[in-house]
C-alpha atoms as a PDB file:
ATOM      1  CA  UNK A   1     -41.733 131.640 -48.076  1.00  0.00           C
ATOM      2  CA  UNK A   2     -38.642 130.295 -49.770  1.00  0.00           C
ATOM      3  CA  UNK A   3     -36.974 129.915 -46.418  1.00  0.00           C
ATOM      4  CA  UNK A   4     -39.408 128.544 -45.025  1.00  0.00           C
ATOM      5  CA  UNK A   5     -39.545 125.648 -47.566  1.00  0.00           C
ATOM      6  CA  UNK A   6     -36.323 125.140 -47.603  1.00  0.00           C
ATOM      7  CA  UNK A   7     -36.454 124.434 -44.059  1.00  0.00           C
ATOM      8  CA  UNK A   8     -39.212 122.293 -44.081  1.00  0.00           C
ATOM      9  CA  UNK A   9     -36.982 120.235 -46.867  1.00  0.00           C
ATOM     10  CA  UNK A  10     -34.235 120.028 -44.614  1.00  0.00           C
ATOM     11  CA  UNK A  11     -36.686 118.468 -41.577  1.00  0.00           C
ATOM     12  CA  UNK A  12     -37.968 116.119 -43.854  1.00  0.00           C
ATOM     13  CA  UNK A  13     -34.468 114.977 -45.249  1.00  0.00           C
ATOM     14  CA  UNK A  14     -33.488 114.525 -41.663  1.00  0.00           C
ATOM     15  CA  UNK A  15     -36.325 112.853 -40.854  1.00  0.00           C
ATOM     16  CA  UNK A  16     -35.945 110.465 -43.645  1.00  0.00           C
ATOM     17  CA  UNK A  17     -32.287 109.815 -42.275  1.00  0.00           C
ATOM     18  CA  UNK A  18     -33.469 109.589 -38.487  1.00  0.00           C
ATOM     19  CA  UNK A  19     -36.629 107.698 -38.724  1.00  0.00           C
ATOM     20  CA  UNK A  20     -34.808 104.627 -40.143  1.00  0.00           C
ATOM     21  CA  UNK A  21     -31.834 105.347 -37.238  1.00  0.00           C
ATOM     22  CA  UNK A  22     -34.783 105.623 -34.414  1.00  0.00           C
ATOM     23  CA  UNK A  23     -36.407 102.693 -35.826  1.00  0.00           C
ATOM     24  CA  UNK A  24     -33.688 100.205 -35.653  1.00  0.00           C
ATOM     25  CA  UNK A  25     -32.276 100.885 -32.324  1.00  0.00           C
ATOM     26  CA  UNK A  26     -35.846 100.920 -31.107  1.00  0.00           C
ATOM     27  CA  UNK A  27     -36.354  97.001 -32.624  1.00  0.00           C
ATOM     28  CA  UNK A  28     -38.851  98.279 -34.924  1.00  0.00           C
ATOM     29  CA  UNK A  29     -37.406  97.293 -37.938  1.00  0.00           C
ATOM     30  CA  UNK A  30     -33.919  95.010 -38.810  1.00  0.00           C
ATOM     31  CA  UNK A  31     -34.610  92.187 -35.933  1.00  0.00           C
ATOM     32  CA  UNK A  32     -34.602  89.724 -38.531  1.00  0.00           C
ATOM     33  CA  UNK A  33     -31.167  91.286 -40.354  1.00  0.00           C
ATOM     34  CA  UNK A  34     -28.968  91.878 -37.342  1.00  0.00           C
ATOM     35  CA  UNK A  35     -30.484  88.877 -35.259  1.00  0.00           C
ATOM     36  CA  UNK A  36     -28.592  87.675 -31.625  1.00  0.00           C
ATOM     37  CA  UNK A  37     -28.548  84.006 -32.177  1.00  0.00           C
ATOM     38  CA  UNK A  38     -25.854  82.861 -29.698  1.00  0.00           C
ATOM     39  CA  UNK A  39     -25.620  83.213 -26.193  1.00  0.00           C
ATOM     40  CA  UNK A  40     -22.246  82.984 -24.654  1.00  0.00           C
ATOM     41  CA  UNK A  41     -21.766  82.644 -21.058  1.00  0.00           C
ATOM     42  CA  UNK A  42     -18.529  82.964 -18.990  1.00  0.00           C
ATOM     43  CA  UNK A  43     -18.132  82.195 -14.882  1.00  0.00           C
ATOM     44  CA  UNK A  44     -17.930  79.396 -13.020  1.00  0.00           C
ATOM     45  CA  UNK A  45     -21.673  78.140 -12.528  1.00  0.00           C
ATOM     46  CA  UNK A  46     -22.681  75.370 -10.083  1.00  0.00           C
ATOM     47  CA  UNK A  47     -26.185  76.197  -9.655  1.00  0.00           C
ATOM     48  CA  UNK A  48     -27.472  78.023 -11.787  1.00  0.00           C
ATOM     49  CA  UNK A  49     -29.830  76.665 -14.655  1.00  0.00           C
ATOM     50  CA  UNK A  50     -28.813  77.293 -18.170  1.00  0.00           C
ATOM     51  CA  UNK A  51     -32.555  77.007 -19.109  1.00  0.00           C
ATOM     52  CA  UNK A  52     -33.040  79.789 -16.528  1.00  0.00           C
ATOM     53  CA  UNK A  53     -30.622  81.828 -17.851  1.00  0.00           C
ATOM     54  CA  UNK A  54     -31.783  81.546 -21.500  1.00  0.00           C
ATOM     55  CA  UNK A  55     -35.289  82.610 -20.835  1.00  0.00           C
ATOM     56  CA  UNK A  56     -34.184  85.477 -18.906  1.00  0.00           C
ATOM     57  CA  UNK A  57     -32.394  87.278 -21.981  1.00  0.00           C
ATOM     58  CA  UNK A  58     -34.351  85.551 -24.951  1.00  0.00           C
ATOM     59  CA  UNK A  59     -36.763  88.335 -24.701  1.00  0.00           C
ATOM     60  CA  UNK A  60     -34.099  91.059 -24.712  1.00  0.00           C
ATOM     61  CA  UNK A  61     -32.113  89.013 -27.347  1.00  0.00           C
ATOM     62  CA  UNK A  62     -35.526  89.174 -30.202  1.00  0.00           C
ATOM     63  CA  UNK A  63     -35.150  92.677 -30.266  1.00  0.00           C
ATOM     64  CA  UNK A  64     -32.210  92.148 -32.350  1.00  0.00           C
ATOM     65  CA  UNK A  65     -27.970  93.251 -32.044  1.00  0.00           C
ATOM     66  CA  UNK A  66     -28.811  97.262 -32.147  1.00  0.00           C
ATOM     67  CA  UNK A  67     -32.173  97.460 -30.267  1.00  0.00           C
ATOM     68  CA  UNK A  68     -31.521  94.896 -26.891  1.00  0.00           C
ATOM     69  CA  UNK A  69     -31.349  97.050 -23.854  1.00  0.00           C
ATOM     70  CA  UNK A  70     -28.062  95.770 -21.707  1.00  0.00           C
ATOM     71  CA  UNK A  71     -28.518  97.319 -18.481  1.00  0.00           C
ATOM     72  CA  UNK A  72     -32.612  95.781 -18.643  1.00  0.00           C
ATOM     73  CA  UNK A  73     -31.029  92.167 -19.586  1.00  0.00           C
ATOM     74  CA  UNK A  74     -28.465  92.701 -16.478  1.00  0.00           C
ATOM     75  CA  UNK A  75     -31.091  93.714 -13.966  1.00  0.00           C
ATOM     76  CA  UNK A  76     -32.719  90.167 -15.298  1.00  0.00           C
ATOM     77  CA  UNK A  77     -29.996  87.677 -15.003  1.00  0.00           C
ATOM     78  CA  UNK A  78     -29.513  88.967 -11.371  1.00  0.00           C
ATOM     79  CA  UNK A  79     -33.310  88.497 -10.294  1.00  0.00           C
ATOM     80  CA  UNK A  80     -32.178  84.894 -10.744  1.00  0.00           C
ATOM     81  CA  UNK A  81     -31.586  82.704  -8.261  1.00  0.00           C
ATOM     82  CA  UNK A  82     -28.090  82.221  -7.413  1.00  0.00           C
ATOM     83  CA  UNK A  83     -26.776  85.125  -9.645  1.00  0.00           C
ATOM     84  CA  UNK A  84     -24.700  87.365  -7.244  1.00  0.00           C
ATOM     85  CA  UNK A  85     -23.627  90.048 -10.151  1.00  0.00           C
ATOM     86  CA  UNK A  86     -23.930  89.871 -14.196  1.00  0.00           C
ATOM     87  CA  UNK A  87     -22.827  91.817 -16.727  1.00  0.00           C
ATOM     88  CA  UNK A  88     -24.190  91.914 -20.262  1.00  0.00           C
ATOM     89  CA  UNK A  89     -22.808  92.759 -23.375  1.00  0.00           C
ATOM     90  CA  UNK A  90     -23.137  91.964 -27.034  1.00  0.00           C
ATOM     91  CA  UNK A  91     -20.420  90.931 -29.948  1.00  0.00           C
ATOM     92  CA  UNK A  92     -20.857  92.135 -33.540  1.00  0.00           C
ATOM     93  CA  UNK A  93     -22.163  90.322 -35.632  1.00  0.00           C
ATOM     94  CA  UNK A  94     -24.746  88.182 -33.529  1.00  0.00           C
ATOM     95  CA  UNK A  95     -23.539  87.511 -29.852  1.00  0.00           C
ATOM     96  CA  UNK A  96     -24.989  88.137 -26.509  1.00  0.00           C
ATOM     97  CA  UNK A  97     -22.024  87.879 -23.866  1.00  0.00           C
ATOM     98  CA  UNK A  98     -23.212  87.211 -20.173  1.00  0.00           C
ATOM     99  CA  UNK A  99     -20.516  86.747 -17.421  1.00  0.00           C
ATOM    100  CA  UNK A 100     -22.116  85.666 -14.480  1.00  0.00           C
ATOM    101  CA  UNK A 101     -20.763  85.635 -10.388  1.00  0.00           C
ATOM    102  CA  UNK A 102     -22.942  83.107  -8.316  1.00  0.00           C
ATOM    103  CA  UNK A 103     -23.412  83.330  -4.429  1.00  0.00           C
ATOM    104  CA  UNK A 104     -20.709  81.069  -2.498  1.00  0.00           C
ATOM    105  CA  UNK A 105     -22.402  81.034   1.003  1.00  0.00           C
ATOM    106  CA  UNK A 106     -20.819  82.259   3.712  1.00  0.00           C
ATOM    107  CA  UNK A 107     -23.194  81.784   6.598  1.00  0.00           C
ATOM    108  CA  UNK A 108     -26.866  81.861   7.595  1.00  0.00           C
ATOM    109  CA  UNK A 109     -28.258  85.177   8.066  1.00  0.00           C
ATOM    110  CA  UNK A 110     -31.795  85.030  10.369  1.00  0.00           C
ATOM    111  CA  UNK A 111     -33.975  82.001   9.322  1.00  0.00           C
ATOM    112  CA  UNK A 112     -34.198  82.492   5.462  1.00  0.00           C
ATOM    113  CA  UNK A 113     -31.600  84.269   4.093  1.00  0.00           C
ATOM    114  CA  UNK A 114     -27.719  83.361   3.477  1.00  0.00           C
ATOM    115  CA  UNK A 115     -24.583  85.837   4.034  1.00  0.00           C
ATOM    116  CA  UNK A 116     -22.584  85.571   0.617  1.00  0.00           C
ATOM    117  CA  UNK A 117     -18.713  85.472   0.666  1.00  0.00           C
ATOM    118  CA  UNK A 118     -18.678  89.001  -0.842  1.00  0.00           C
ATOM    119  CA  UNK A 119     -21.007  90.506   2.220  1.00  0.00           C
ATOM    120  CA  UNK A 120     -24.266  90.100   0.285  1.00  0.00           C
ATOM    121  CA  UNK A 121     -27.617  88.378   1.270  1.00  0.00           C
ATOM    122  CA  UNK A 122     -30.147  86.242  -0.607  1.00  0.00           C
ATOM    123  CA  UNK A 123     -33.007  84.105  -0.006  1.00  0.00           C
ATOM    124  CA  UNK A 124     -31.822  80.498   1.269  1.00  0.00           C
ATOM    125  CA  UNK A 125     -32.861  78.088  -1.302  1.00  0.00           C
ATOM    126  CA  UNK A 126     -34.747  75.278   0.012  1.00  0.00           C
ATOM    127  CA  UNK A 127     -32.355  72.461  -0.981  1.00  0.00           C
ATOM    128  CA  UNK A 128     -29.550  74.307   1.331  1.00  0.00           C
ATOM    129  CA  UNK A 129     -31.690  74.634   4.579  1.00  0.00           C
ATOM    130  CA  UNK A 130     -30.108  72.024   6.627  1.00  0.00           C
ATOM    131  CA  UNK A 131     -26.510  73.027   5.637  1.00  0.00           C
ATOM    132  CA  UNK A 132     -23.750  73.706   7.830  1.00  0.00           C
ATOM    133  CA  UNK A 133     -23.155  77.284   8.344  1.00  0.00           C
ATOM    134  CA  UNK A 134     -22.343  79.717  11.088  1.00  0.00           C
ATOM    135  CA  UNK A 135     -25.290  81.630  12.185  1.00  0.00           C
ATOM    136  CA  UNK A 136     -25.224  85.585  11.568  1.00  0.00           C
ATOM    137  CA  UNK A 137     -27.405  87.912  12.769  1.00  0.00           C
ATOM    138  CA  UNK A 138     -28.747  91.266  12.928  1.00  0.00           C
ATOM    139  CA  UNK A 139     -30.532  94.679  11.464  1.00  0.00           C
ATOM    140  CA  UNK A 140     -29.477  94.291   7.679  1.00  0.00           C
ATOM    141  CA  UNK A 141     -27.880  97.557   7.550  1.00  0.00           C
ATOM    142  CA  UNK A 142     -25.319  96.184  10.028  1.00  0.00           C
ATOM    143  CA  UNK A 143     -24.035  93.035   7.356  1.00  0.00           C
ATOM    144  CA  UNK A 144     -20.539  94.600   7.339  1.00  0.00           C
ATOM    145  CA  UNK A 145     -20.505  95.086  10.878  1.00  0.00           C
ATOM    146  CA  UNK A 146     -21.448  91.680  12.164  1.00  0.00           C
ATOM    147  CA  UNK A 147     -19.481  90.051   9.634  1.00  0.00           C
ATOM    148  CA  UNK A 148     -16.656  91.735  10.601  1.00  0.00           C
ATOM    149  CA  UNK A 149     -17.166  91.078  14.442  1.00  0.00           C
ATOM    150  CA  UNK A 150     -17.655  87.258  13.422  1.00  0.00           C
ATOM    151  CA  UNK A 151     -14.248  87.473  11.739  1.00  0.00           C
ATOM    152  CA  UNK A 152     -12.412  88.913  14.946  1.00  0.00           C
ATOM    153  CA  UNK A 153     -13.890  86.838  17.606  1.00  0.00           C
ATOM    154  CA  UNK A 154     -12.949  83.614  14.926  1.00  0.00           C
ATOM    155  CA  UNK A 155      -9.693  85.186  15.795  1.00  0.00           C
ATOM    156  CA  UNK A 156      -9.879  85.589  19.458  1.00  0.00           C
ATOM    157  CA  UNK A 157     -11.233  82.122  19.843  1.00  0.00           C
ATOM    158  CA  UNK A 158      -9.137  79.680  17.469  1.00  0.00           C
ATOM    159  CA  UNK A 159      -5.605  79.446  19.702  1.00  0.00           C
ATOM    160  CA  UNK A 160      -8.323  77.277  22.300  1.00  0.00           C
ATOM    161  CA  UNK A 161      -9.784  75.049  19.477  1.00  0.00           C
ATOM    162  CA  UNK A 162     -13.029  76.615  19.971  1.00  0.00           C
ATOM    163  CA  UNK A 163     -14.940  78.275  16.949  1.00  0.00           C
ATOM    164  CA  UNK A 164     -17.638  80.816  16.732  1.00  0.00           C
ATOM    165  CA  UNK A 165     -21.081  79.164  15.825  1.00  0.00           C
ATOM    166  CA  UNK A 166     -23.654  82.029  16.353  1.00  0.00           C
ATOM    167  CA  UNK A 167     -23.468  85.874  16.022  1.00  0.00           C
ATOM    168  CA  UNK A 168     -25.959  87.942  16.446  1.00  0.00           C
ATOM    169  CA  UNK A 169     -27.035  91.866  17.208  1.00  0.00           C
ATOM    170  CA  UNK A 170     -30.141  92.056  18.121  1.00  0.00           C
ATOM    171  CA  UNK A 171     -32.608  95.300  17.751  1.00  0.00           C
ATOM    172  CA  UNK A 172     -30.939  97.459  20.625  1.00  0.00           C
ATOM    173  CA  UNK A 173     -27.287  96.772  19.384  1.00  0.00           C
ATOM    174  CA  UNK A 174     -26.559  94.808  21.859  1.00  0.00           C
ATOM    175  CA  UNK A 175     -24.148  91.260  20.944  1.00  0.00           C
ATOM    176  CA  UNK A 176     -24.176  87.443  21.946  1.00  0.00           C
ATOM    177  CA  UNK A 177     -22.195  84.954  20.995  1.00  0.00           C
ATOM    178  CA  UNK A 178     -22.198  81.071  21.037  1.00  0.00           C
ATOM    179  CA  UNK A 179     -19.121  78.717  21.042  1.00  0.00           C
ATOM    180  CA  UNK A 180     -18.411  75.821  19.577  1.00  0.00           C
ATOM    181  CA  UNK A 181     -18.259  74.013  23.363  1.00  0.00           C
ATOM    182  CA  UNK A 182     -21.878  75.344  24.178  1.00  0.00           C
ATOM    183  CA  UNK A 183     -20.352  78.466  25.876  1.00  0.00           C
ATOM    184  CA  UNK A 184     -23.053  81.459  25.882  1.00  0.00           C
ATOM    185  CA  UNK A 185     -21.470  84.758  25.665  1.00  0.00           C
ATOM    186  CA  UNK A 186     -23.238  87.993  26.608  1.00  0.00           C
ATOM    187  CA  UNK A 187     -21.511  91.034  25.349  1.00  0.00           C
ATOM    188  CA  UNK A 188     -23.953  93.691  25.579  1.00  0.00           C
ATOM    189  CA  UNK A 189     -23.856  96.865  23.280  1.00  0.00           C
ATOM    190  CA  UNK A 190     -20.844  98.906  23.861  1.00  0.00           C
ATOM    191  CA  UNK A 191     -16.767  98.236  24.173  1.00  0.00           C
ATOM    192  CA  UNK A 192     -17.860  94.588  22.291  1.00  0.00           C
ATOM    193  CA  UNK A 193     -14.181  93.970  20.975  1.00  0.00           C
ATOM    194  CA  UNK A 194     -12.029  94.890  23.887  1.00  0.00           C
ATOM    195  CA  UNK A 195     -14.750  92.662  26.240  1.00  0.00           C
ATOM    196  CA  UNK A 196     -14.378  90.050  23.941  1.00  0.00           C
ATOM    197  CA  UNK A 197     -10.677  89.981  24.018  1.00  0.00           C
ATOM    198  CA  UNK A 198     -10.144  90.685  27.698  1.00  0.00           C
ATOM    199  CA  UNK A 199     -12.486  87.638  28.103  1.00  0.00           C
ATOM    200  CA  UNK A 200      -9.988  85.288  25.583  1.00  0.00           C
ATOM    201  CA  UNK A 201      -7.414  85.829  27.228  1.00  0.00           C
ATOM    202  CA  UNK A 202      -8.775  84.738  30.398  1.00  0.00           C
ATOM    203  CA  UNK A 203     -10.818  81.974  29.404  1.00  0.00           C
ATOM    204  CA  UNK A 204      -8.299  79.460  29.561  1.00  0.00           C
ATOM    205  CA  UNK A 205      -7.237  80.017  32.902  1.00  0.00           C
ATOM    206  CA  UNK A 206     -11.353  79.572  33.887  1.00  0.00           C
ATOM    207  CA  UNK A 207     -11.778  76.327  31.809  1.00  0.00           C
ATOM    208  CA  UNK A 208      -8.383  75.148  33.620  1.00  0.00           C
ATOM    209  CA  UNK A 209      -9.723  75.956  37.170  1.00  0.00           C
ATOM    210  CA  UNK A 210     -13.147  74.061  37.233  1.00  0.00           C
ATOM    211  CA  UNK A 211     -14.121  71.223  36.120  1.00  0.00           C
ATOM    212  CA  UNK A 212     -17.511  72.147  35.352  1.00  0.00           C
ATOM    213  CA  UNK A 213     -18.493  73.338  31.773  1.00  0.00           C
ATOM    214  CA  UNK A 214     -18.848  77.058  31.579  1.00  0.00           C
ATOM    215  CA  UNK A 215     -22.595  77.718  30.168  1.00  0.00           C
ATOM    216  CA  UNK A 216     -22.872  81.323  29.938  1.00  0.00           C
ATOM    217  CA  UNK A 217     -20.316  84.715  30.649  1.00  0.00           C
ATOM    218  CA  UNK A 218     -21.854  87.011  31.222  1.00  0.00           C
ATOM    219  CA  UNK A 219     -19.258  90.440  29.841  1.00  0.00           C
ATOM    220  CA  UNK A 220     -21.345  93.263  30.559  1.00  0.00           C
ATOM    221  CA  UNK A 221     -19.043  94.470  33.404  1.00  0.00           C
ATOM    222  CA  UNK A 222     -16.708  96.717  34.249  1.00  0.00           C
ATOM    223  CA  UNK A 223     -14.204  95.122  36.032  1.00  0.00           C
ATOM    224  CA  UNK A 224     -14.844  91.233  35.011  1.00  0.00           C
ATOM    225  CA  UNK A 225     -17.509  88.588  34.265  1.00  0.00           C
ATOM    226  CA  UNK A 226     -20.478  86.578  35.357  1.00  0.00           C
ATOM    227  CA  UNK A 227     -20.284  82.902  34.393  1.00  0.00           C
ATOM    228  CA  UNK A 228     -22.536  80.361  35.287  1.00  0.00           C
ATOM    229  CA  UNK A 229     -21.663  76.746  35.140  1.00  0.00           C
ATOM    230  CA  UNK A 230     -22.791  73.691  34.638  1.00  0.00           C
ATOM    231  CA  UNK A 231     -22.657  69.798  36.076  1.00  0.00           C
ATOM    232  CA  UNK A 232     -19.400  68.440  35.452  1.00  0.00           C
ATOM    233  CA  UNK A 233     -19.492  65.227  32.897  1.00  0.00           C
ATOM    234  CA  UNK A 234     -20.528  61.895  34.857  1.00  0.00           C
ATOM    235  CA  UNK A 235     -17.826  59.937  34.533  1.00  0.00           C
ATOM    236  CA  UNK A 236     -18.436  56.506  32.399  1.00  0.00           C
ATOM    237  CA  UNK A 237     -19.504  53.096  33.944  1.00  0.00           C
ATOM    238  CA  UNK A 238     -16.765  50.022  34.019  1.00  0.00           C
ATOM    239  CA  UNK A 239     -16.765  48.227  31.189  1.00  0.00           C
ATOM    240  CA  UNK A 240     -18.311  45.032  31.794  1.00  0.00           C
ATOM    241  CA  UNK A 241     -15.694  41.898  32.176  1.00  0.00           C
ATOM    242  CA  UNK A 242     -16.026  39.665  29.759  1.00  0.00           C
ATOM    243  CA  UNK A 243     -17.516  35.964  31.121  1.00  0.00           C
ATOM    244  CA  UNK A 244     -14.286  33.357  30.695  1.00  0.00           C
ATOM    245  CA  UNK A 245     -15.428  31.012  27.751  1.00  0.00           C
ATOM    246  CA  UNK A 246     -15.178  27.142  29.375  1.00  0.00           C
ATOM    247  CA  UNK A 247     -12.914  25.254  28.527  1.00  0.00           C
ATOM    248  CA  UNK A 248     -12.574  22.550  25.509  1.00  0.00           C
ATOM    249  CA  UNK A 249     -14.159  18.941  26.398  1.00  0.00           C
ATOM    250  CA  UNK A 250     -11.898  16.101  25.420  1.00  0.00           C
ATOM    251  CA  UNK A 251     -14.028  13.143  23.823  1.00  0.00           C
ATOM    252  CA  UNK A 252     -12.210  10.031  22.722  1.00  0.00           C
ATOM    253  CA  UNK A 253      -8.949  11.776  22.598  1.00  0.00           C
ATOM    254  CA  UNK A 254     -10.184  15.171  20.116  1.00  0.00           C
ATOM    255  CA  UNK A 255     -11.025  18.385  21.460  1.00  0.00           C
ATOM    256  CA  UNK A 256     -14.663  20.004  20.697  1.00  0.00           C
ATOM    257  CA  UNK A 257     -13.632  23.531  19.470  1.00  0.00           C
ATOM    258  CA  UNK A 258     -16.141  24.167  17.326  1.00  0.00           C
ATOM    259  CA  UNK A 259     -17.623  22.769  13.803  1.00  0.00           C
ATOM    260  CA  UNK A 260     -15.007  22.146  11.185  1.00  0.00           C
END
């Protein structure tokens, strides 16, 4: 019986040390004595709201410097719009440290998302839908992929002044392309680099041989291409010759040139 008082002593002397432990990391108790009253917030922002950002963490922050839960605080910063990556900490006595990454768009992914600089998509915010992008395409488990094709056919294309305007894979894996002339490229779904590049190399000597713009190439052959073309430019009318203004009247020895 003896032992088995003193053990019940020694749970309730624990207990008495614990519950106090369990109750301020919890926020139970000691809010008010180890507050978080300052928020400090490091990254280049352009866009996103500080107001935002303070009622994200405020209810994180209440629960005082041992009870807020970092990693919950992180996964709510990022649900914010324009917040690429966060991270969260906090600085004895009474700081909440937030270092924040925004999106830098890259290009337009589908019809509402953007393609961030770091390979990462989010919804397109309304005030950015008639911005200048290139236009990316494809499953979303393929983001590296087409990004990475975009990148080499950039390549391909830049020594002829031309740029890359639209990428896309559609559901099949197949690729198409659109130039910054109007071109249409078809690639189709297999050997898409070494099509692309057989077809750079040769495009200047097509462009040079007709005078016709080249509307679509078609690269899903063997041995070489199908191109279609269009109506060559109309060439501009004469400019119209200017009517010879008459000439000055004399009147009483002065010449009418105008009112002085």
């Amino acid at each position: 019986m003896n032992a088995a008082l003193r053990i019940l002593t020694w749970l309730l002397a624990l207990a008495l040390v614990a519950l106090p432990v369990v109750a301020v990391v919890n926020g139970w108790i000691g809010a008010e004595r180890w507050p978080l009253s300052k928020l400090r917030v490091q990254g280049e922002l352009a866009r996103v709201q500080p107001a935002q950002l303070q009622a994200a963490v405020l209810p994180y922050a209440r629960r005082g410097f041992f009870a807020v839960r970092l990693e919950e605080a992180k996964r709510a910063v990022e649900q914010l719009p324009w917040v690429e990556r966060a991270e969260v900490r906090k600085r004895w006595p009474d700081v909440l440290e937030v270092r924040i990454t925004e999106h830098k768009p890259f290009a337009r992914w589908g019809e509402d998302k953007l393609l961030s600089e770091h390979g990462r998509l989010f919804p397109m915010p309304k005030e950015l839908s008639g911005l200048d992008l290139p236009q990316l395409g494809g499953p979303e488990s393929q983001v590296q992929e087409v990004t990475a094709l975009y990148n080499e056919s950039r390549q391909l294309f830049a020594p002829m002044g031309l740029d890359v305007t639209t990428l896309v894979m559609d559901a099949r894996g197949s690729w198409s392309l659109l130039l910054g002339n109007g071109t249409q490229v078809v690639v189709g779904r297999t050997d898409a680099r070494p099509r692309l590049s057989r077809f750079a190399r040769m495009l200047p000597q097509l462009l040079a041989a007709q005078a016709q713009p080249l509307v679509r190439a078609d690269l899903r052959y063997t041995n070489g291409f199908a191109l279609s073309w269009g109506e060559a430019p109309k060439a501009p009318p004469p400019a119209a010759i200017p009517t010879p203004l008459p000439a000055p009247i004399a009147v009483a020895g002065r010449l009418l040139q105008g009112i002085t």
